[in-house]
Protein backbone atom coordinates (compact mmCIF):
# COMPACT_ATOMS: atom_id res chain seq x y z
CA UNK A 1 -17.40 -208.65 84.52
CA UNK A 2 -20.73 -208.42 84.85
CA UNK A 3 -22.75 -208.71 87.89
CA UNK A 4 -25.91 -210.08 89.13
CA UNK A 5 -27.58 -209.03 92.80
CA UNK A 6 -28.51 -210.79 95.61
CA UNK A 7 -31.11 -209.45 97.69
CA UNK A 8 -33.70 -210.24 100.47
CA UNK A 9 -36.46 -208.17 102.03
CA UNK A 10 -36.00 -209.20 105.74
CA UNK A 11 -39.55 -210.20 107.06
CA UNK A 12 -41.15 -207.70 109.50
CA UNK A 13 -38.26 -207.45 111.73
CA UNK A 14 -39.77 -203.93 113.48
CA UNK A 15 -41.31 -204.66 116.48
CA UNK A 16 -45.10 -204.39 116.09
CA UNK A 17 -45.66 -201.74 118.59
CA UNK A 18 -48.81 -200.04 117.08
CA UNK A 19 -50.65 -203.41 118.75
CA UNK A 20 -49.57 -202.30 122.33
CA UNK A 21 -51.25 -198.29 121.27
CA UNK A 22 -53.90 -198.75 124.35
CA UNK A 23 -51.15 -199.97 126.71
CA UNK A 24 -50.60 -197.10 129.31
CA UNK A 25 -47.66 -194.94 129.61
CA UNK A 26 -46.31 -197.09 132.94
CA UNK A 27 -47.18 -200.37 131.50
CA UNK A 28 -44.54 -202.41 129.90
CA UNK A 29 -44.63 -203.08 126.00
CA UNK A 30 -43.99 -206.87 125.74
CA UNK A 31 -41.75 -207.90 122.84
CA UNK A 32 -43.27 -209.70 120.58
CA UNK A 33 -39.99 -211.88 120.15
CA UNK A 34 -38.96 -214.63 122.56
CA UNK A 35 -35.72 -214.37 123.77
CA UNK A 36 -33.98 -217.13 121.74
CA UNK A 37 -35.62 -215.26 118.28
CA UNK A 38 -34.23 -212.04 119.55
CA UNK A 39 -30.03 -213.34 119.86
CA UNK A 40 -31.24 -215.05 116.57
CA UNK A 41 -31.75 -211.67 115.25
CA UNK A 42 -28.99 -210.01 116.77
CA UNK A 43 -26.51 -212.37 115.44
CA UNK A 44 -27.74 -212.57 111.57
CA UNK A 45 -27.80 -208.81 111.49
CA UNK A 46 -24.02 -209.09 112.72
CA UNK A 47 -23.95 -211.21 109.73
CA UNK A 48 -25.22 -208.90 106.81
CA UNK A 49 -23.05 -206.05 108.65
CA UNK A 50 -19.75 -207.70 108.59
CA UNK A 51 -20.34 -209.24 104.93
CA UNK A 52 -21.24 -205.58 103.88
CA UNK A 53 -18.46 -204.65 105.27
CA UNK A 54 -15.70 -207.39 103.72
CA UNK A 55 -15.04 -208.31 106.93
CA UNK A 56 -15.64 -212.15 105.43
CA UNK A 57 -14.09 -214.53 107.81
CA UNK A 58 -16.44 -212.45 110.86
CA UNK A 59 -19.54 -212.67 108.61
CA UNK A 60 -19.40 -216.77 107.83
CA UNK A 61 -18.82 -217.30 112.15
CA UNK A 62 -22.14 -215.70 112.37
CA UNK A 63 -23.97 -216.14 109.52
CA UNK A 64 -23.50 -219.62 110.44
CA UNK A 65 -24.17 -219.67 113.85
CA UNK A 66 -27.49 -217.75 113.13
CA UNK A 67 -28.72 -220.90 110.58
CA UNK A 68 -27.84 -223.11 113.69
CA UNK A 69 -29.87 -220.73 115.95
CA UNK A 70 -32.80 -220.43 113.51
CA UNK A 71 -33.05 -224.19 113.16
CA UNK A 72 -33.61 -224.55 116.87
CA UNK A 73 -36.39 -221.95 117.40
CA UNK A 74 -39.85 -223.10 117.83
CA UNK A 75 -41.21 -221.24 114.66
CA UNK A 76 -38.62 -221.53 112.41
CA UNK A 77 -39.74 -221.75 108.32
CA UNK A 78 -38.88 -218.17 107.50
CA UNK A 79 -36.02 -217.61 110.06
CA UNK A 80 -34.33 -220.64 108.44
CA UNK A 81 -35.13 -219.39 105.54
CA UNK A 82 -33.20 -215.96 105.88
CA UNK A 83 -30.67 -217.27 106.97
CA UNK A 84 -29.58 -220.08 105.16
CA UNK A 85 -29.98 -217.25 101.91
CA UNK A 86 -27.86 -214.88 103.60
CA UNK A 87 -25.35 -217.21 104.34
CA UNK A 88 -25.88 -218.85 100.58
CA UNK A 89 -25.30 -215.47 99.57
CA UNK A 90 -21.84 -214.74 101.50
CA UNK A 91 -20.82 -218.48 99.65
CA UNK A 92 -21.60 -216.95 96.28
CA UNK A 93 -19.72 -214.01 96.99
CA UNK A 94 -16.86 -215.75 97.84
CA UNK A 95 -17.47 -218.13 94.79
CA UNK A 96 -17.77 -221.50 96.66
CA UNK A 97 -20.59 -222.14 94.80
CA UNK A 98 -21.02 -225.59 95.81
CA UNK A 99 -21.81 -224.73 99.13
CA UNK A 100 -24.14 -222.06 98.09
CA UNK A 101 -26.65 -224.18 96.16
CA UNK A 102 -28.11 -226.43 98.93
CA UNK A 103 -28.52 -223.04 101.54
CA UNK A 104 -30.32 -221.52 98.12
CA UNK A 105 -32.44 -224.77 97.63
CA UNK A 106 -33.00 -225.15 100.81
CA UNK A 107 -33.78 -221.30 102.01
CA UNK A 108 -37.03 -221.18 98.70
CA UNK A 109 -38.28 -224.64 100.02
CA UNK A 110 -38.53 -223.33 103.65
CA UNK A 111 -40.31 -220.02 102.49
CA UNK A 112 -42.89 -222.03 100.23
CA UNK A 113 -43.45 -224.24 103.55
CA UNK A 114 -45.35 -220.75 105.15
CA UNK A 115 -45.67 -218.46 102.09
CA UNK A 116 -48.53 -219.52 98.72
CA UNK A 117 -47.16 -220.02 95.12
CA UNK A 118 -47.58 -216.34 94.12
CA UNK A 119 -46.05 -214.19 97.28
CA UNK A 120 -43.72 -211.90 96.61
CA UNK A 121 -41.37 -213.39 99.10
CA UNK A 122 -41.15 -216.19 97.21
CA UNK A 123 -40.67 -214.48 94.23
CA UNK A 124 -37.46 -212.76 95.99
CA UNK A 125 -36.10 -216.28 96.92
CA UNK A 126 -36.71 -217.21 93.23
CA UNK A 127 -34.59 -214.52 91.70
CA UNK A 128 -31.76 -215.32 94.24
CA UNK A 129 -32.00 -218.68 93.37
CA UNK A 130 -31.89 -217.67 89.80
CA UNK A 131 -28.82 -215.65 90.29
CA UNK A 132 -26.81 -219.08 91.99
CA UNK A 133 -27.82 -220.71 88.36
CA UNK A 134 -26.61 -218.07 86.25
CA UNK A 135 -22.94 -218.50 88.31
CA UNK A 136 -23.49 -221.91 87.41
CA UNK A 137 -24.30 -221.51 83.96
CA UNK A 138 -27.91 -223.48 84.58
CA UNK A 139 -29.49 -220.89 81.84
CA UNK A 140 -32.66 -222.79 81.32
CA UNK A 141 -33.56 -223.04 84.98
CA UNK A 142 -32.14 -219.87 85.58
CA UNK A 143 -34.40 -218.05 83.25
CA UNK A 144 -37.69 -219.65 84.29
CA UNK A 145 -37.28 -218.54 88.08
CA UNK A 146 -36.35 -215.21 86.81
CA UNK A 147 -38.82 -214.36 84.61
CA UNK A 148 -41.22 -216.21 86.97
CA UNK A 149 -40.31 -213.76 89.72
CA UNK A 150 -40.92 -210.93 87.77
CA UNK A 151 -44.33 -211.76 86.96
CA UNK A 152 -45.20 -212.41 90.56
CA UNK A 153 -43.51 -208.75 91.85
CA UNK A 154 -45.11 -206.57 89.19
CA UNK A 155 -48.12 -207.99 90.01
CA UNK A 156 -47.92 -207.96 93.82
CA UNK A 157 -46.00 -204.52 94.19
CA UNK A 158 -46.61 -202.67 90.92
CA UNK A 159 -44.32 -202.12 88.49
CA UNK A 160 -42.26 -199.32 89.35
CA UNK A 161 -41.23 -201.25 93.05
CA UNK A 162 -37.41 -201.38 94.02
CA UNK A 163 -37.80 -205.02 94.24
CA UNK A 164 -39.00 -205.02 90.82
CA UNK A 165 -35.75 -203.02 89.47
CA UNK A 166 -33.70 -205.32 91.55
CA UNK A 167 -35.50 -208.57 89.43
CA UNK A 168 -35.20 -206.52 86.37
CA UNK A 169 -31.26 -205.98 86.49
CA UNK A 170 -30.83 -209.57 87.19
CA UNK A 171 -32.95 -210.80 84.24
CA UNK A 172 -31.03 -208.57 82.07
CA UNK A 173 -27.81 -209.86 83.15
CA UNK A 174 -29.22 -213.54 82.43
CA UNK A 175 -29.68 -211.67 78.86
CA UNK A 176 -26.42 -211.06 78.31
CA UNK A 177 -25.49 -214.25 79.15
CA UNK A 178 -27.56 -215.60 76.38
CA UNK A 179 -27.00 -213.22 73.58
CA UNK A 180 -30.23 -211.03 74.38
CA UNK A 181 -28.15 -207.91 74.25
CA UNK A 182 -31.12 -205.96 73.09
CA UNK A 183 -33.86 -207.14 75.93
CA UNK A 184 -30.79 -206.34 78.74
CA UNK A 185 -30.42 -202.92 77.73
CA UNK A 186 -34.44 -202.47 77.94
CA UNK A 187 -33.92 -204.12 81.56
CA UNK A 188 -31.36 -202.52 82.47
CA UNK A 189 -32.52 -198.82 81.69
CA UNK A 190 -36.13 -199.56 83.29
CA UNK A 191 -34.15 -200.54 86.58
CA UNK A 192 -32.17 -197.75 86.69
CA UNK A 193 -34.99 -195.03 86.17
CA UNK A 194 -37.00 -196.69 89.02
CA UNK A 195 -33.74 -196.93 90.90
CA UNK A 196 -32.60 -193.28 90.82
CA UNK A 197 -36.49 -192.43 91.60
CA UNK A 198 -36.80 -194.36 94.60
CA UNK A 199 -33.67 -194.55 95.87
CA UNK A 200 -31.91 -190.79 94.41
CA UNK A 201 -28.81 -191.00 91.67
CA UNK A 202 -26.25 -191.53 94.57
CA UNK A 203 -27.05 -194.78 96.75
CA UNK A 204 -25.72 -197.78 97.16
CA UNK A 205 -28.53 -199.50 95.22
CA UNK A 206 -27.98 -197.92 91.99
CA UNK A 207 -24.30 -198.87 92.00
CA UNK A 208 -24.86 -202.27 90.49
CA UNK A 209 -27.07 -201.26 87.58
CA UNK A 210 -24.73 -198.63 86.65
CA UNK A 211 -21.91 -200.51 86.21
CA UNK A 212 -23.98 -202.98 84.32
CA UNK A 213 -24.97 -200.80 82.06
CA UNK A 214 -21.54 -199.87 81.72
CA UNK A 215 -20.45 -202.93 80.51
CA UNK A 216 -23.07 -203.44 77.95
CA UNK A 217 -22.05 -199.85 76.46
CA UNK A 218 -18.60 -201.06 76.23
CA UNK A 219 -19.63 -204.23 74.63
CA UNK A 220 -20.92 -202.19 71.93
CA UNK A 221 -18.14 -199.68 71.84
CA UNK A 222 -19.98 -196.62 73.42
CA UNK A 223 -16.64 -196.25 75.35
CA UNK A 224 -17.66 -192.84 76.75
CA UNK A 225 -21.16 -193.34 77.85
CA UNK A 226 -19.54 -196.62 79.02
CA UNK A 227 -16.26 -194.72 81.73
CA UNK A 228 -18.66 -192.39 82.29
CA UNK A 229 -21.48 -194.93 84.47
CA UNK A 230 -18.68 -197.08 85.32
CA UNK A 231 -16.95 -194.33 87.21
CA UNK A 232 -20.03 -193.33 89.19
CA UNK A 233 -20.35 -196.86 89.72
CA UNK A 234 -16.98 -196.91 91.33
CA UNK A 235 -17.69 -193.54 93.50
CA UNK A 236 -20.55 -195.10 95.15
CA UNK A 237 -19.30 -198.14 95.95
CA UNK A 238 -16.50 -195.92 97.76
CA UNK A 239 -18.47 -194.07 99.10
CA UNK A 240 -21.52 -196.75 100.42
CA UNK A 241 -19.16 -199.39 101.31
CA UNK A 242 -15.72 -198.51 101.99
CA UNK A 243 -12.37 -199.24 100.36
CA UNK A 244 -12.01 -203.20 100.85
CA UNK A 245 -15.28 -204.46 99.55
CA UNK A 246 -16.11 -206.89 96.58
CA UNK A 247 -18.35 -204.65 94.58
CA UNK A 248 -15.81 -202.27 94.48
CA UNK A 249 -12.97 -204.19 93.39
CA UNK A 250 -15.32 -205.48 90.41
CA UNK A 251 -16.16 -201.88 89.60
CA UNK A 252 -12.91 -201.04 89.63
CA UNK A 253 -11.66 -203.84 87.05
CA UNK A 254 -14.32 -203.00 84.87
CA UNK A 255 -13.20 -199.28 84.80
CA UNK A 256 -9.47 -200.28 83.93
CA UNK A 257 -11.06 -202.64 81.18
CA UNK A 258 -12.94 -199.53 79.60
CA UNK A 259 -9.94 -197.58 79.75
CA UNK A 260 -7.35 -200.46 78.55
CA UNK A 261 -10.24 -200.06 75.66
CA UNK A 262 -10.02 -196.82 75.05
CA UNK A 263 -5.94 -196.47 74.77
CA UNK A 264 -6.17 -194.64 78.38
CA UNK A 265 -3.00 -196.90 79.64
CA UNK A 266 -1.44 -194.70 82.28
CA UNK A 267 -5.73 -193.82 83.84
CA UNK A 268 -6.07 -198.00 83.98
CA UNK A 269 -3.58 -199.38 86.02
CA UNK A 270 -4.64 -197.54 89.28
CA UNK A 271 -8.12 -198.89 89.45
CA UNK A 272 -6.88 -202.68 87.49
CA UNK A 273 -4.23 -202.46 90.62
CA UNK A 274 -6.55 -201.58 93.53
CA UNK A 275 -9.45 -204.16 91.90
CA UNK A 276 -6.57 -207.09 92.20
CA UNK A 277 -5.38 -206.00 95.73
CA UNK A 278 -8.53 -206.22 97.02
CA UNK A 279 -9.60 -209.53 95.79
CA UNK A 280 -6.16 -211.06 97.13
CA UNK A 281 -7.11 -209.95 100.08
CA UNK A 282 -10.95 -211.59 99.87
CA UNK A 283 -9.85 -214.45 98.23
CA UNK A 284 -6.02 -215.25 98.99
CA UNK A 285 -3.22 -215.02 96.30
CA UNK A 286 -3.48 -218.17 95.56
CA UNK A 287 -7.03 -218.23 93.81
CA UNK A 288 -8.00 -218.38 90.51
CA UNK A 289 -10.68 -215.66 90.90
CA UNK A 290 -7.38 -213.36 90.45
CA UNK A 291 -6.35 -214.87 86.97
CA UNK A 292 -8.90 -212.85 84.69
CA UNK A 293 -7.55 -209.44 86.45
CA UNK A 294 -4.21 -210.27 86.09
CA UNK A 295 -4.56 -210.93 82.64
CA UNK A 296 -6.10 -207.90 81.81
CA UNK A 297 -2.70 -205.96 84.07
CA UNK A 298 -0.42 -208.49 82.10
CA UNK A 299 -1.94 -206.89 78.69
CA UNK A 300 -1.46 -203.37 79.84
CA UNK A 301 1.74 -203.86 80.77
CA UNK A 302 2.47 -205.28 76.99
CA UNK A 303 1.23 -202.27 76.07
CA UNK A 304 3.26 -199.67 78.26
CA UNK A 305 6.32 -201.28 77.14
CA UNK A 306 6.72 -203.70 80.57
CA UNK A 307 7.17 -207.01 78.28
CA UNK A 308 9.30 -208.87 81.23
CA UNK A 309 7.01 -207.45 83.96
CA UNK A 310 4.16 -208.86 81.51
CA UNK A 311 5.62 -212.22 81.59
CA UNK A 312 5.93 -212.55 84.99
CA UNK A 313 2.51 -211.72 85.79
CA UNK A 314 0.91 -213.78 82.65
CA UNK A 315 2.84 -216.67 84.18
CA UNK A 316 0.86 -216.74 87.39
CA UNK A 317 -2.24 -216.16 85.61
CA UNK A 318 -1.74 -219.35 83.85
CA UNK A 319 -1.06 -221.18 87.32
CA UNK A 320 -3.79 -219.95 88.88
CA UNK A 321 -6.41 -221.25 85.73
CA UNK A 322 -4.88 -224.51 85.73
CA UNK A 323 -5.32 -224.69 89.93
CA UNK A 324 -8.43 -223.84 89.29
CA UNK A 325 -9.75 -226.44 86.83
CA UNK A 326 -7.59 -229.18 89.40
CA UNK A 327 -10.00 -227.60 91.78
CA UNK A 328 -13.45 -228.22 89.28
CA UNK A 329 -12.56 -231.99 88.48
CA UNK A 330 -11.70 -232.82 92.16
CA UNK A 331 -14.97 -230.57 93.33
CA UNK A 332 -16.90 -232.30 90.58
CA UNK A 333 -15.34 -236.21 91.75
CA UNK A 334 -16.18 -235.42 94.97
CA UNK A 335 -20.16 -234.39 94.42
CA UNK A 336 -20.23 -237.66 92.43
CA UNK A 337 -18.81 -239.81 94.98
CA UNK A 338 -21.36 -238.26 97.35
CA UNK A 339 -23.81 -239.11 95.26
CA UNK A 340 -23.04 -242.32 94.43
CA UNK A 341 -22.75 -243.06 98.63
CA UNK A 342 -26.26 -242.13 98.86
CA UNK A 343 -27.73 -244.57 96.22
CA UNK A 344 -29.68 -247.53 97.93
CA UNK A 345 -26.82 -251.00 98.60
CA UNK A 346 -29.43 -252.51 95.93
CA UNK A 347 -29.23 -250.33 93.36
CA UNK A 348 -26.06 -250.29 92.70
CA UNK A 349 -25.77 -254.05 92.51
CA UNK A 350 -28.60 -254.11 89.54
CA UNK A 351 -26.77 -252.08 87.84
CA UNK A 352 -23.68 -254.06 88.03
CA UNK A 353 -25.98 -257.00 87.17
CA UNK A 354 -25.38 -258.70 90.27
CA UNK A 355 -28.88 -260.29 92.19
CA UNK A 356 -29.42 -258.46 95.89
CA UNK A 357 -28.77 -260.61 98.31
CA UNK A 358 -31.45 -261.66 100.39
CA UNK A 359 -31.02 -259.86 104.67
């Protein structure tokens, strides 16, 4: 599986103290923040810490909470803006991507309301929005807001910026998508070399290019280079984020893909095993975000010998898929019907080639 990554540079949230320098020593240092931006704060940040935590359910009560907050304060562009991404983003993890396109749409129209054409904060809201039409296989439109963004953070930030690695990984992803196998690997290794030099070879933020890279190596049967950036993939994400969250369990599958690859049978069911565990817990068993992993378990267990185990678990697979595409047609029905409600009393008449009755 390969991954694409959200991000968002939070705007200025340090208090600006260097403007009260002259104030004296028994003076008090007003906050720059009223009080209603400062619980608005509070509560997003309990947001992004709960979601980086897994903790799912606690992040959505907030995040959402903090969009209703934001829409209420009296300067409110960008604060709606951060927050209706964040909580956009917590949707896409979670793959209700229905509900994550609007809060997407909606958070780069609220930045472009207080930020010019060629900011780099609009350039970050572009990429995320980029990243929701990848998941949504919108290539076209997906690859003009990448590649758009790009332009505008080299420019702004120079070329050899984190957010510019960040960009970089998530065009070459969209690469892969669309058979650019060559340009991703360019994009991939120029995001991980400013990655490991701004960030070091062990954070969090070179996780997700690793295992990236990892996948494309195994696409083109460099199954040792491949393990190899996979598993330091996986001992980050450990290490970072702790032993319940959604990067991890992706790492994780990936690494018992590479090793199902590679004949190592008994070294990939512990990591195909944890991956599924944690997204039943995420996701619920009754998902079909589970099918694709137990597919992969079903084939190693074909291949250790486990043929009725196999069955078993290759059985719920294919219940899962086929709850799943119920789920697409009625999602789909029901964004049409919406749709349809919307269209002017009038309108729908013409088309029906019926004459509007006169009020």
């Amino acid at each position: 599986m390969r991954r694409r990554r959200w991000y968002l540079r939070a705007a200025c949230w340090a208090l600006a103290s260097a403007a009260f320098a002259g104030a004296g020593a028994e003076e008090e240092v007003p906050s720059i923040f009223a009080p209603e931006e400062l619980e608005w704060r509070r509560i997003l940040t309990q947001g992004v810490q709960e979601t980086r935590k897994g903790n799912y359910e606690a992040a959505e009560k907030h995040l959402k909470e903090a969009l209703a907050r934001a829409e209420k304060l009296e300067r409110k562009d960008e604060q709606v803006a951060l927050s209706a991404a964040k909580l956009g983003s917590l949707c896409r993890v979670l793959h209700r991507l229905a509900e994550a396109e609007p809060l997407y749409v909606r958070a780069l129209a609220e930045i472009e309301k207080v930020r010019p054409p060629g900011h780099t904060q609009v350039a970050v809201y572009m990429d995320n929005l980029s990243l929701l039409y990848q998941d949504t296989g919108q290539w076209a439109k997906a690859e003009k807001l990448s590649r758009g963004a790009l332009k505008i953070l080299e420019k702004g930030l120079g070329p050899e910026h984190l957010d510019v690695a960040i960009c970089l990984g998530n065009l070459a992803s969209l690469c892969r998508h669309v058979d650019k196998d060559f340009e991703a690997g360019i994009l991939y290794e120029r995001a991980l070399k400013i990655e490991e030099k701004v960030l070091g070879p062990e954070e969090l933020g070179v996780a997700t290019t690793l295992d990236n890279l990892a996948q494309l190596y195994r696409d083109q049967a460099d199954y040792e280079k491949a393990e190899e950036y996979c598993q330091r993939a996986v001992t980050i994400f450990e290490k970072h984020l702790g032993p319940n969250h959604l990067d991890l369990a992706i790492a994780l599958e990936n690494l018992g893909r590479i090793r199902l690859d590679r004949g190592k049978f008994q070294e990939a069911e512990a990591p195909l095993l944890r991956g599924l565990r944690i997204f039943e817990k995420a996701f619920g068993p009754e998902s079909g975000r589970l099918a694709p992993t137990l597919e992969k378990y079903a084939e190693l267990l074909r291949k250790t010998d486990r043929a009725a185990e196999a069955k078993d678990v290759e059985a719920r697979a294919k219940a899962l898929r086929a709850k799943q595409e119920e789920d697409r047609k009625q999602e789909a029905a029901a964004k049409k019907k919406a749709r349809e409600e919307k269209r002017p009393r009038e309108e729908q008449e013409q088309e029906a080639g019926e004459t509007p009755k006169e009020p």
